[in-house]
Protein backbone atom coordinates (compact mmCIF):
# COMPACT_ATOMS: atom_id res chain seq x y z
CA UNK A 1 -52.93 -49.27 -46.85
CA UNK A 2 -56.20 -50.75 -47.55
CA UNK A 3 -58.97 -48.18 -49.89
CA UNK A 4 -61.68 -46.71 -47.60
CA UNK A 5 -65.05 -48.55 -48.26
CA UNK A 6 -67.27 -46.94 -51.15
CA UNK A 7 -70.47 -44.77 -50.14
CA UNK A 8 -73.43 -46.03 -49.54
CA UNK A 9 -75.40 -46.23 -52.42
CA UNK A 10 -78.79 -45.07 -50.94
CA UNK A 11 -79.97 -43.17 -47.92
CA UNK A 12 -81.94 -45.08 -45.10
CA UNK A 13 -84.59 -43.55 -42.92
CA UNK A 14 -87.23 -44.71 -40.35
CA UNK A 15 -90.56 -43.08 -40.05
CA UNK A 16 -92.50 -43.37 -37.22
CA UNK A 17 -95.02 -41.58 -34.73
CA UNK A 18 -97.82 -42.10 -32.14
CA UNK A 19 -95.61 -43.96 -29.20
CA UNK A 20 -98.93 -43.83 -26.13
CA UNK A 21 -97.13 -44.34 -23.14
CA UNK A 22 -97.73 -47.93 -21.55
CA UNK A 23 -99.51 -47.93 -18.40
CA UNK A 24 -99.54 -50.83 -15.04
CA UNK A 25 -101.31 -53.67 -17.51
CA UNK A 26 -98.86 -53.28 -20.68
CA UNK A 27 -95.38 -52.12 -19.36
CA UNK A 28 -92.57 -54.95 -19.41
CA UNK A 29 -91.22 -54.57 -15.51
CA UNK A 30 -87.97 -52.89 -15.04
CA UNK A 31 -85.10 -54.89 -14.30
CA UNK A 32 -83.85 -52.82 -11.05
CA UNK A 33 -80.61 -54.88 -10.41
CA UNK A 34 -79.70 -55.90 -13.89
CA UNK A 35 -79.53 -59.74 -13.90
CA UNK A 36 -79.31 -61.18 -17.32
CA UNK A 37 -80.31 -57.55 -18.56
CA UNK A 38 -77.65 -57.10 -21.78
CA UNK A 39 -76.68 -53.52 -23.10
CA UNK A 40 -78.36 -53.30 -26.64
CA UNK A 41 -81.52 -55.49 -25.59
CA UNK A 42 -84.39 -55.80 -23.58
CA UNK A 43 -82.92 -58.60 -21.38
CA UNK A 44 -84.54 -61.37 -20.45
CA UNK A 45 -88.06 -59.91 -20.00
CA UNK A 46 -90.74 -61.50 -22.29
CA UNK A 47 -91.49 -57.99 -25.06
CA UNK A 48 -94.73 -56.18 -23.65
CA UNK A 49 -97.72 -55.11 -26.46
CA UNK A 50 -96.10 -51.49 -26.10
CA UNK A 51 -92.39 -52.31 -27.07
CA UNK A 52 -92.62 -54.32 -29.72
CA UNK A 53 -92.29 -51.95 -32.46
CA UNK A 54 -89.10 -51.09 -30.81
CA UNK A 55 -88.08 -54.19 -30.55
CA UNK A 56 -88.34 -54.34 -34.24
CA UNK A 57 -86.55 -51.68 -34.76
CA UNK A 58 -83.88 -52.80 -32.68
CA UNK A 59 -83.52 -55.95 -34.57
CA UNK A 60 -83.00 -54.05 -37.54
CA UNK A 61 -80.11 -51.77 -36.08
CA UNK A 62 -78.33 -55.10 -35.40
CA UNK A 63 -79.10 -56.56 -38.88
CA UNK A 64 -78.42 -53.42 -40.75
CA UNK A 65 -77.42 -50.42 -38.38
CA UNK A 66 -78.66 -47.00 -37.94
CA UNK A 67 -80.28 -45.34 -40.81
CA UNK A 68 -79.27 -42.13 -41.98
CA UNK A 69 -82.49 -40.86 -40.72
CA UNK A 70 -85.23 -41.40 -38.08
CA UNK A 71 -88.27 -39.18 -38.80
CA UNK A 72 -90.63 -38.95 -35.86
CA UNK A 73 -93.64 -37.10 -37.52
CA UNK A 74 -95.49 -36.37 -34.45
CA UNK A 75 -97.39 -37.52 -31.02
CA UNK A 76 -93.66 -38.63 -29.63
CA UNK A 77 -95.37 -37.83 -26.23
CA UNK A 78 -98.90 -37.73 -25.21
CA UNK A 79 -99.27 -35.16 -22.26
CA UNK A 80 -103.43 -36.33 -22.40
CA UNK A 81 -102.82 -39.63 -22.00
CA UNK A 82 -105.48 -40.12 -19.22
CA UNK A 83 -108.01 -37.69 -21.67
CA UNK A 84 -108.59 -35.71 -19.13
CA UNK A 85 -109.07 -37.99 -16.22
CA UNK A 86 -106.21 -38.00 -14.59
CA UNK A 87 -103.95 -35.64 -16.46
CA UNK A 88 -101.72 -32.94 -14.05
CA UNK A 89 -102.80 -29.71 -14.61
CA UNK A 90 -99.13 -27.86 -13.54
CA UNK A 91 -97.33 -27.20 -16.90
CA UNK A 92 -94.27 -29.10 -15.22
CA UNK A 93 -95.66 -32.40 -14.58
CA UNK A 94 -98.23 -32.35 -17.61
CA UNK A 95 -95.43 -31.35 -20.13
CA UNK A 96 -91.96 -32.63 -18.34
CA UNK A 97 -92.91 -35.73 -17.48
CA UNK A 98 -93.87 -37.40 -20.79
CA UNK A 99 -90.73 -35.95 -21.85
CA UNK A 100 -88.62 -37.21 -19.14
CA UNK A 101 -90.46 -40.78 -19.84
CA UNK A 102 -89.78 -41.37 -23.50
CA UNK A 103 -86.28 -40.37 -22.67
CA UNK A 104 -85.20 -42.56 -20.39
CA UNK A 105 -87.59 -45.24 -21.59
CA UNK A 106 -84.77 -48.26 -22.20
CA UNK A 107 -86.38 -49.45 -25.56
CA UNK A 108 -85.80 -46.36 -26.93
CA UNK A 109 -82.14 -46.00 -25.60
CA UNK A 110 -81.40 -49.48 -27.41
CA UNK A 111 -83.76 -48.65 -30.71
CA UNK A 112 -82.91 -44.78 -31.15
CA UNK A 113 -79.39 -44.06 -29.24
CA UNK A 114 -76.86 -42.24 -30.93
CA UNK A 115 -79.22 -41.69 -34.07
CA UNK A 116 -79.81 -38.82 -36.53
CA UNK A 117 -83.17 -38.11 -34.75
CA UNK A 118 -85.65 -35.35 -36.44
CA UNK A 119 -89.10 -34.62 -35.31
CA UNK A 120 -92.31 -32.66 -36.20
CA UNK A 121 -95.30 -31.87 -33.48
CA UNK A 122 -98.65 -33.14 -34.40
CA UNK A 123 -101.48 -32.84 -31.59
CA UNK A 124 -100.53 -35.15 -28.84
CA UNK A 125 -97.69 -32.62 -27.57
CA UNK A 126 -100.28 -30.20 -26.78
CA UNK A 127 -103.68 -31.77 -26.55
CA UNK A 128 -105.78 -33.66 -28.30
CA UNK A 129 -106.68 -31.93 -31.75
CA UNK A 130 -104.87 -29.35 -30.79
CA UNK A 131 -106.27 -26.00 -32.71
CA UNK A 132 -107.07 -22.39 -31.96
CA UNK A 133 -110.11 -21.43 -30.31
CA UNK A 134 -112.77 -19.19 -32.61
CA UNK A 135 -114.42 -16.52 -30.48
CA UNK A 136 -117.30 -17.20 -33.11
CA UNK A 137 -117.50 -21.42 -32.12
CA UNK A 138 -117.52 -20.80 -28.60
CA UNK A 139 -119.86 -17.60 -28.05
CA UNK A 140 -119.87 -14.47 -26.54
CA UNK A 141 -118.43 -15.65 -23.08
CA UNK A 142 -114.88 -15.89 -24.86
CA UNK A 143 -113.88 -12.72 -24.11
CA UNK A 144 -109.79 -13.83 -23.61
CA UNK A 145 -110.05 -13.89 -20.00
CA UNK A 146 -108.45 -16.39 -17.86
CA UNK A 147 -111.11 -18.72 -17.14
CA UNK A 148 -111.61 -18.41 -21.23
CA UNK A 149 -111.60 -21.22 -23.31
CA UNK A 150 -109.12 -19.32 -25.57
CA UNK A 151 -106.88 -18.14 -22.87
CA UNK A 152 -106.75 -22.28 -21.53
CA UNK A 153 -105.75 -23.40 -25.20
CA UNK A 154 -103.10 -20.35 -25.90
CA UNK A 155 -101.72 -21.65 -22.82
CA UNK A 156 -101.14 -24.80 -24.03
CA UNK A 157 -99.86 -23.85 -27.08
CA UNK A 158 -97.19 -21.53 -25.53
CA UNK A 159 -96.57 -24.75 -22.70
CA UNK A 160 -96.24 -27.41 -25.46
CA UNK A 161 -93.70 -25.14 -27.83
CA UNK A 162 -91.94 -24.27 -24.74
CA UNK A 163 -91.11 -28.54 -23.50
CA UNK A 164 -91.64 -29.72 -27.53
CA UNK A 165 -88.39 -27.54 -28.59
CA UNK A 166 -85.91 -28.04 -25.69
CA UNK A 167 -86.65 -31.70 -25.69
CA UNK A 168 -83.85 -34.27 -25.94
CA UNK A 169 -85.76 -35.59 -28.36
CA UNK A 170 -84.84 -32.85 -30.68
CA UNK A 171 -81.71 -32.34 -29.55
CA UNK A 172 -80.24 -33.15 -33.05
CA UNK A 173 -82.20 -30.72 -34.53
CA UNK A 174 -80.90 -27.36 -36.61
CA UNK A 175 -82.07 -24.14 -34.42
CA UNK A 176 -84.92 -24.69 -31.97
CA UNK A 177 -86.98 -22.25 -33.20
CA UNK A 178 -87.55 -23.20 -36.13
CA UNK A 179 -90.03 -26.01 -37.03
CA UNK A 180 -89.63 -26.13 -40.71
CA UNK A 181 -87.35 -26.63 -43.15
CA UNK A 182 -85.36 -28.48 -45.18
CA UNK A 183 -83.76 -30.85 -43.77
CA UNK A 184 -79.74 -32.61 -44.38
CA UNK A 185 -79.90 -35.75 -44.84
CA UNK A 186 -76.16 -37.62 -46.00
CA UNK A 187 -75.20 -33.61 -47.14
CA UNK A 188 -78.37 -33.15 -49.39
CA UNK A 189 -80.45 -30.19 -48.06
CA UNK A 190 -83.32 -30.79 -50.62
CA UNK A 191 -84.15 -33.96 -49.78
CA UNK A 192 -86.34 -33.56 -47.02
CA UNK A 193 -88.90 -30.78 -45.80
CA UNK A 194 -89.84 -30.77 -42.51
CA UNK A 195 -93.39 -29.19 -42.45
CA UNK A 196 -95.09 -28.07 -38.96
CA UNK A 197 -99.14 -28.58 -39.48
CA UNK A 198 -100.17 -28.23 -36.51
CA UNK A 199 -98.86 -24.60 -33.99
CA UNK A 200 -99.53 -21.96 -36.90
CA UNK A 201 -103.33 -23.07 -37.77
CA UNK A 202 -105.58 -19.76 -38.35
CA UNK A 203 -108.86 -20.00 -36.15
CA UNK A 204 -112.26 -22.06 -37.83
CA UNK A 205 -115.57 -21.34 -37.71
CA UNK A 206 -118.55 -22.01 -40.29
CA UNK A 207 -118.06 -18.51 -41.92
CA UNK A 208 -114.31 -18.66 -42.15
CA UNK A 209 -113.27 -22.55 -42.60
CA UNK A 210 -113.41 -22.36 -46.33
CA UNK A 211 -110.34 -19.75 -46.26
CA UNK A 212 -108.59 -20.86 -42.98
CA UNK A 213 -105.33 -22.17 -43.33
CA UNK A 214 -103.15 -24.71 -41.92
CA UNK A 215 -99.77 -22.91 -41.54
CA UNK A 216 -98.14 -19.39 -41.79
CA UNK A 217 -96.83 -17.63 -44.86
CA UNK A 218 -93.65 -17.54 -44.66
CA UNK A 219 -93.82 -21.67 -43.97
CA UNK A 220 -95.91 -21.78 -47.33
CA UNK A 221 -93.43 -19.56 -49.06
CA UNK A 222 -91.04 -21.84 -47.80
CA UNK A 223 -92.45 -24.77 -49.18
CA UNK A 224 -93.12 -23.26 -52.42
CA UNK A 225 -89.64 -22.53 -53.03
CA UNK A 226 -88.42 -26.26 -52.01
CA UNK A 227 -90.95 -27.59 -54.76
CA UNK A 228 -89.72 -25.27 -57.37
CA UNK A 229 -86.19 -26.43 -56.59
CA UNK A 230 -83.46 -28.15 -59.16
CA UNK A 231 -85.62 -30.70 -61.40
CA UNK A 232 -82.10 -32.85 -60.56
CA UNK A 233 -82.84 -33.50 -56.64
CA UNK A 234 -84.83 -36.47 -57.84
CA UNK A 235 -86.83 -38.32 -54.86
CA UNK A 236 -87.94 -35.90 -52.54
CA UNK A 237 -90.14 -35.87 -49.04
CA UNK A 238 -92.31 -33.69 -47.79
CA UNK A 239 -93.22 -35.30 -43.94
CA UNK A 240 -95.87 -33.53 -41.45
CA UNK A 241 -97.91 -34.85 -38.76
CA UNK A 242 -101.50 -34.44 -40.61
CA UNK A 243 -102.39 -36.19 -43.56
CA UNK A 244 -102.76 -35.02 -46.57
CA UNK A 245 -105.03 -36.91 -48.45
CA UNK A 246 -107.34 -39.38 -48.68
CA UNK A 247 -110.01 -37.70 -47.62
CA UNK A 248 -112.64 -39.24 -44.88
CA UNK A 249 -116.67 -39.17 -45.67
CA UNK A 250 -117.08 -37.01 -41.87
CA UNK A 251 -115.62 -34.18 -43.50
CA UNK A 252 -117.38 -34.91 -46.81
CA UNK A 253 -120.60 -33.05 -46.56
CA UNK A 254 -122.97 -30.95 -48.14
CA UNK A 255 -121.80 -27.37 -46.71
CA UNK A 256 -117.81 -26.38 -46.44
CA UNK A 257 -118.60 -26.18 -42.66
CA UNK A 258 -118.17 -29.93 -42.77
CA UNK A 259 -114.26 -29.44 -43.09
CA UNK A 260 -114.65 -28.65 -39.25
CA UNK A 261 -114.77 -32.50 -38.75
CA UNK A 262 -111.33 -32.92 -40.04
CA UNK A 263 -107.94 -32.21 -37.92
CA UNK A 264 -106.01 -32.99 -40.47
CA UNK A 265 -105.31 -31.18 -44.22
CA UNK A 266 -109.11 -31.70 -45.57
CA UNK A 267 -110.19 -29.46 -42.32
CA UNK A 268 -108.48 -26.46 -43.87
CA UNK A 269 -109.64 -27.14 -47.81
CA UNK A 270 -108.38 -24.02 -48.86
CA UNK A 271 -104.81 -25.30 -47.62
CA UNK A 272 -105.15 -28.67 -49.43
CA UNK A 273 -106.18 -26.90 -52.52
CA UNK A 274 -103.43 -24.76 -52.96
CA UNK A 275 -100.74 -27.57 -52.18
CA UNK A 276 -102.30 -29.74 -54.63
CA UNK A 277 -102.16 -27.10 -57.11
CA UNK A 278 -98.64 -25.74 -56.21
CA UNK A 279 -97.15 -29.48 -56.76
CA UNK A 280 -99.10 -29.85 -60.01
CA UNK A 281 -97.39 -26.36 -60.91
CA UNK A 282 -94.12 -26.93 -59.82
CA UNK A 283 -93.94 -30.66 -61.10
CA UNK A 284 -91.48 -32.47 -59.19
CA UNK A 285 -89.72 -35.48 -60.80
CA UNK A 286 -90.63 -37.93 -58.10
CA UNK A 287 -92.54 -36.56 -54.61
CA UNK A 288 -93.61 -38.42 -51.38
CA UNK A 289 -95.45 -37.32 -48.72
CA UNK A 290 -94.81 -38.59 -45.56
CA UNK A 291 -97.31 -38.46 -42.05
CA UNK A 292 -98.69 -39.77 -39.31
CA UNK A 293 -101.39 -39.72 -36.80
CA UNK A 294 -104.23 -41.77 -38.10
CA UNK A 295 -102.96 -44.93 -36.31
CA UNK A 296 -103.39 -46.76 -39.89
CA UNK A 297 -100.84 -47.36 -42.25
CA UNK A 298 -101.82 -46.88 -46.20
CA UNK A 299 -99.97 -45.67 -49.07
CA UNK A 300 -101.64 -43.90 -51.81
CA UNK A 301 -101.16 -42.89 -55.84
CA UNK A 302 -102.54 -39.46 -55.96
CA UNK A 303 -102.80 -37.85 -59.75
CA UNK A 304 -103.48 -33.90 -60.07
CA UNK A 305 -104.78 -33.03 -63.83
CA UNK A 306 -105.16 -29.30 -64.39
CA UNK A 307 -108.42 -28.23 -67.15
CA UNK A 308 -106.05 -28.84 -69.85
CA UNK A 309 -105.68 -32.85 -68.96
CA UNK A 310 -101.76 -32.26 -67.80
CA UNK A 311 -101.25 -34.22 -64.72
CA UNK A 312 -98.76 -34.62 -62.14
CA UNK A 313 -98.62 -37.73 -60.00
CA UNK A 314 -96.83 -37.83 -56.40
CA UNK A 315 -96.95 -40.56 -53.49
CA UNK A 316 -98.32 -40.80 -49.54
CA UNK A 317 -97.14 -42.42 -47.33
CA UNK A 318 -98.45 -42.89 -43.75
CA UNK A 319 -96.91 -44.63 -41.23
CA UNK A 320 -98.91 -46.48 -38.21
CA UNK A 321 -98.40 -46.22 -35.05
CA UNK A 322 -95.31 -47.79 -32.63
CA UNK A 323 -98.30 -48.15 -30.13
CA UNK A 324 -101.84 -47.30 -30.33
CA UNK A 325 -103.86 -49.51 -27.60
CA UNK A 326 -107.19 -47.95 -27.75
CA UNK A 327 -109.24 -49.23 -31.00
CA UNK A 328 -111.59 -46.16 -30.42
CA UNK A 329 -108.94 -43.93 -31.38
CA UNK A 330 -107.65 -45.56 -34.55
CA UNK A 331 -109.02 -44.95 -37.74
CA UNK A 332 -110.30 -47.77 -40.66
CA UNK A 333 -110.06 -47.90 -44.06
CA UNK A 334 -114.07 -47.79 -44.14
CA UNK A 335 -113.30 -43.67 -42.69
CA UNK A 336 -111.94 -42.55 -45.98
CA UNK A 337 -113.30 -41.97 -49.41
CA UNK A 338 -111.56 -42.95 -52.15
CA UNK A 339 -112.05 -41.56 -55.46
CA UNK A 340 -112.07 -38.19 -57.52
CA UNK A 341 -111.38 -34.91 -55.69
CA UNK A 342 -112.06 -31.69 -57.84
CA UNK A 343 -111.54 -28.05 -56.69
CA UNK A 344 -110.81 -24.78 -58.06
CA UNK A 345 -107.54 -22.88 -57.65
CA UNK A 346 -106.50 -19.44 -59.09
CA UNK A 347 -108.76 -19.63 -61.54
CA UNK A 348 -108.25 -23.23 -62.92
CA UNK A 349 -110.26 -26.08 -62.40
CA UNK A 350 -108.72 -29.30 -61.41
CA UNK A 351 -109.21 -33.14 -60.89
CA UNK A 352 -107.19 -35.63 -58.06
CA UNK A 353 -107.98 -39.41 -58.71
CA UNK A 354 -106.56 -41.03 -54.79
CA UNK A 355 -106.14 -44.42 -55.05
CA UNK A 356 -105.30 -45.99 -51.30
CA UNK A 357 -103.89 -49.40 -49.88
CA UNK A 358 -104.75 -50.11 -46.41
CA UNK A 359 -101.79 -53.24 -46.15
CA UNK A 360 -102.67 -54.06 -42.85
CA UNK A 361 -103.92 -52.58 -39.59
CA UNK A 362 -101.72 -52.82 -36.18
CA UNK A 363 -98.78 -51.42 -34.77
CA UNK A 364 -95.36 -50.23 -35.71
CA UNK A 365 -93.40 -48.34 -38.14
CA UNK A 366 -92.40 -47.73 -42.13
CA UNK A 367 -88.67 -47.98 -43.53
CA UNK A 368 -87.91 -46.10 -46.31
CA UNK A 369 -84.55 -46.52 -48.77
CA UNK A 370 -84.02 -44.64 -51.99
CA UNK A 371 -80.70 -44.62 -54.23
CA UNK A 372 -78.38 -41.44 -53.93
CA UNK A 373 -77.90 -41.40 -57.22
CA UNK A 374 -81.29 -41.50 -58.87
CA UNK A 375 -82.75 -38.83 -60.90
CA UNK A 376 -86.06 -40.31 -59.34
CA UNK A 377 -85.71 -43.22 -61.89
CA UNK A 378 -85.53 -46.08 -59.28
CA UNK A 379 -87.74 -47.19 -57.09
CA UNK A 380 -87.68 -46.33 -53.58
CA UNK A 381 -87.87 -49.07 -51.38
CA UNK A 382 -90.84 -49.07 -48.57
CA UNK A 383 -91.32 -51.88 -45.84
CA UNK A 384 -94.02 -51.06 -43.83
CA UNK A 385 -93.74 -53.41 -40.72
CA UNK A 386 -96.51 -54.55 -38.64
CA UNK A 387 -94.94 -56.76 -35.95
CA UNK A 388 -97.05 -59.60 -34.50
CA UNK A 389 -99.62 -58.58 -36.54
CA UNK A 390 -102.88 -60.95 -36.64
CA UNK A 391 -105.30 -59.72 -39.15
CA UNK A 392 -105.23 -60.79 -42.60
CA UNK A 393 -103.24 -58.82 -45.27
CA UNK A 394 -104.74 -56.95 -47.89
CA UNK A 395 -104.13 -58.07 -51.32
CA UNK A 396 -101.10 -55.38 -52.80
CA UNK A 397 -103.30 -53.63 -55.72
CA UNK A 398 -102.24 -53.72 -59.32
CA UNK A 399 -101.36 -49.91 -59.31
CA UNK A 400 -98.82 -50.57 -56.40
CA UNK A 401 -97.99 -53.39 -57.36
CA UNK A 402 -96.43 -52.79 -60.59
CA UNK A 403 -95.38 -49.33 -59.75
CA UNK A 404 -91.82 -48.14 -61.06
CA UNK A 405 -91.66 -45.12 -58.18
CA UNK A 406 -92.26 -47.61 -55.33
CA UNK A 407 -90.89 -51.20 -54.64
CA UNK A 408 -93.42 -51.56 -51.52
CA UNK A 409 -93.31 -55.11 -49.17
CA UNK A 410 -94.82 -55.87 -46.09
CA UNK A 411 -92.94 -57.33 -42.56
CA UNK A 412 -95.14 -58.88 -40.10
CA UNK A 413 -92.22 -60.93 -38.52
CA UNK A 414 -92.83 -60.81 -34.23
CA UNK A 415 -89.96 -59.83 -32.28
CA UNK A 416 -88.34 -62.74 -30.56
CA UNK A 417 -88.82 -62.61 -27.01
């Protein structure tokens, strides 16, 4: 009797988000009666702008198989894809359709079937920017009637919950109502955190924004406790759809009202100061943070020092997007502002130093590989892949570059056709 194979020796997992649906111009035709279509891959057809991320990805489930993982950190569906134009305005064929779409969409089948699939919402699965409505930012005639502009964005709220948690794309989720957590990945609860950023924002205004915040308490709570956990978990991930740092210069400004600019963690400051703080506190050995929605891929070295010079330094990550056509709607490294962050917290004053690499701006998707065993003493291995990618590379900077907590390289490899 032959010895069963040894374990793996490191956990595998995909990160990706922001799939807009291809339209007349950028689909690759279906291929009705099936001639010289093969189970597994896209056929014959020549790959379309909009599937060749997932054509990517496919290649690398034949090279390598399924990872242990596929993190979808938000905008799997866009149910504004027209903004506005030509959106449905019944709740079943604004909300089921892009559902029904990505599901049966054939690149996906081949890419994703069968996988350990987890996903966070971000904006996109309700509308666009998704947040509550202040009574204060809209005036008087917000009284919570139905022709309200409060009552319209509750209503999408309640809508996109409803169609984001009985998905099939979450079918291989824990309990549907929860959207946070940690999350088992190869038996190892504290591995992962799935945070949701984006259904239990408080209102903002210009008197409030300073103390809104960007989730619940018990999901804080939650989080607290996972970054206090055992020193020994090593490599950890916190993933959400919003960003958590670098900052951009919009929401830069002279007045805190400027946060109101921002969608993402820097619109709720008092949010992004207490994380910072709470990871400087707690100390973990090695942490990444994981998002999407910027349509830009960067990595960044972020170091928290506390008043007494102690400092703390933890990872981003942020993956493109598998398809973002519209240039409009993608940011550019000249957004953000790179540099010193200081803020007060419970009392004590502190500095973050954010040092960003923008690799390369395009499509697709960020693979991720860490050792099992690590106490967070190995690197963990990040590809970010741009396929067909045009534009030049950015130079790898020294910081990353010689890094011992990330071995970082880039693929720009095209599918084959």
């Amino acid at each position: 009797m032959s010895a069963d194979p040894p374990p793996p020796a490191s956990i595998r997992l995909w990160l990706a988000c922001c799939r807009y649906p291809a339209g007349l111009l950028d689909r690759r035709p279906d291929d009705h009666d099936g001639a010289g279509y093969l189970p597994g891959t896209l056929g014959g057809w020549l790959i379309s702008p909009s599937d060749q991320s997932m054509r990517r990805l496919l290649e690398l489930r034949q090279r390598d198989g399924l990872p242990d993982l596929i993190l979808l950190v938000g905008d799997q569906v866009y149910i504004d894809a027209t903004a506005g134009v030509f959106d449905p305005a019944l709740a079943d064929a604004r909300y089921v359709a892009p559902y029904q779409q990505w599901w049966q969409d054939r690149t996906r089948q081949a890419a994703f079937g069968s996988a350990t699939l987890v996903s966070v919402p971000d904006d996109h699965e309700f509308l666009d920017d998704w947040g509550p409505v202040s009574p204060d930012a809209q005036g008087l005639d917000d009284d919570g009637g139905e022709a309200s502009p409060s009552h319209f964005v509750n209503w999408v709220l309640e809508q996109g919950l409803r169609h984001f948690q009985s998905a099939p794309l979450r079918s291989q989720r824990r309990a549907p109502a929860l959207l946070y957590g940690p999350h088992k990945v190869r038996g190892q609860t504290g591995r992962v955190f799935l945070a949701d950023t984006r259904t239990e924002r408080t209102r903002r205004c210009p008197a409030n924004v300073a103390w809104a915040t960007i989730m619940s308490g018990p999901q804080w709570q939650a989080i607290q406790d996972w970054l206090q956990g055992p020193a020994q978990q090593g490599t950890r991930f916190l993933a959400c759809g919003s960003m958590v740092l670098p900052r951009t210069h919009r929401a830069i400004g002279s007045t805190p009202a400027s946060a109101l600019h921002a969608d993402t963690w820097e619109g709720y400051p008092h949010s992004l100061n207490t994380l910072l703080a709470a990871i400087h506190q707690a100390r973990p050995p090695h942490l990444v943070l994981l998002s999407g929605d910027a349509h830009l891929a960067n990595i960044s070295r972020i170091t928290i020092r506390d008043d007494s010079g102690a400092a703390v330094t933890v990872h981003s990550i942020h993956a493109p997007a598998l398809y973002a056509p519209y240039p409009f709607a993608n940011a550019k490294p000249a957004d953000f502002k790179l540099g010193q962050h200081a803020f007060e917290h419970a009392g004590c004053q502190y500095t973050c130093d954010v040092e960003t690499w923008f690799p390369l701006q395009g499509n697709g998707f960020v693979t991720i590989e860490w050792p099992i065993e690590s106490n967070g003493n190995l690197p963990v291995v990040v590809t970010v892949a741009i396929p067909g990618a045009t534009a030049q590379q950015t130079p790898m900077p020294d910081w990353l570059a010689s890094s011992n907590a990330l071995s970082v390289s880039i693929d720009t490899i095209a599918p084959q056709p």
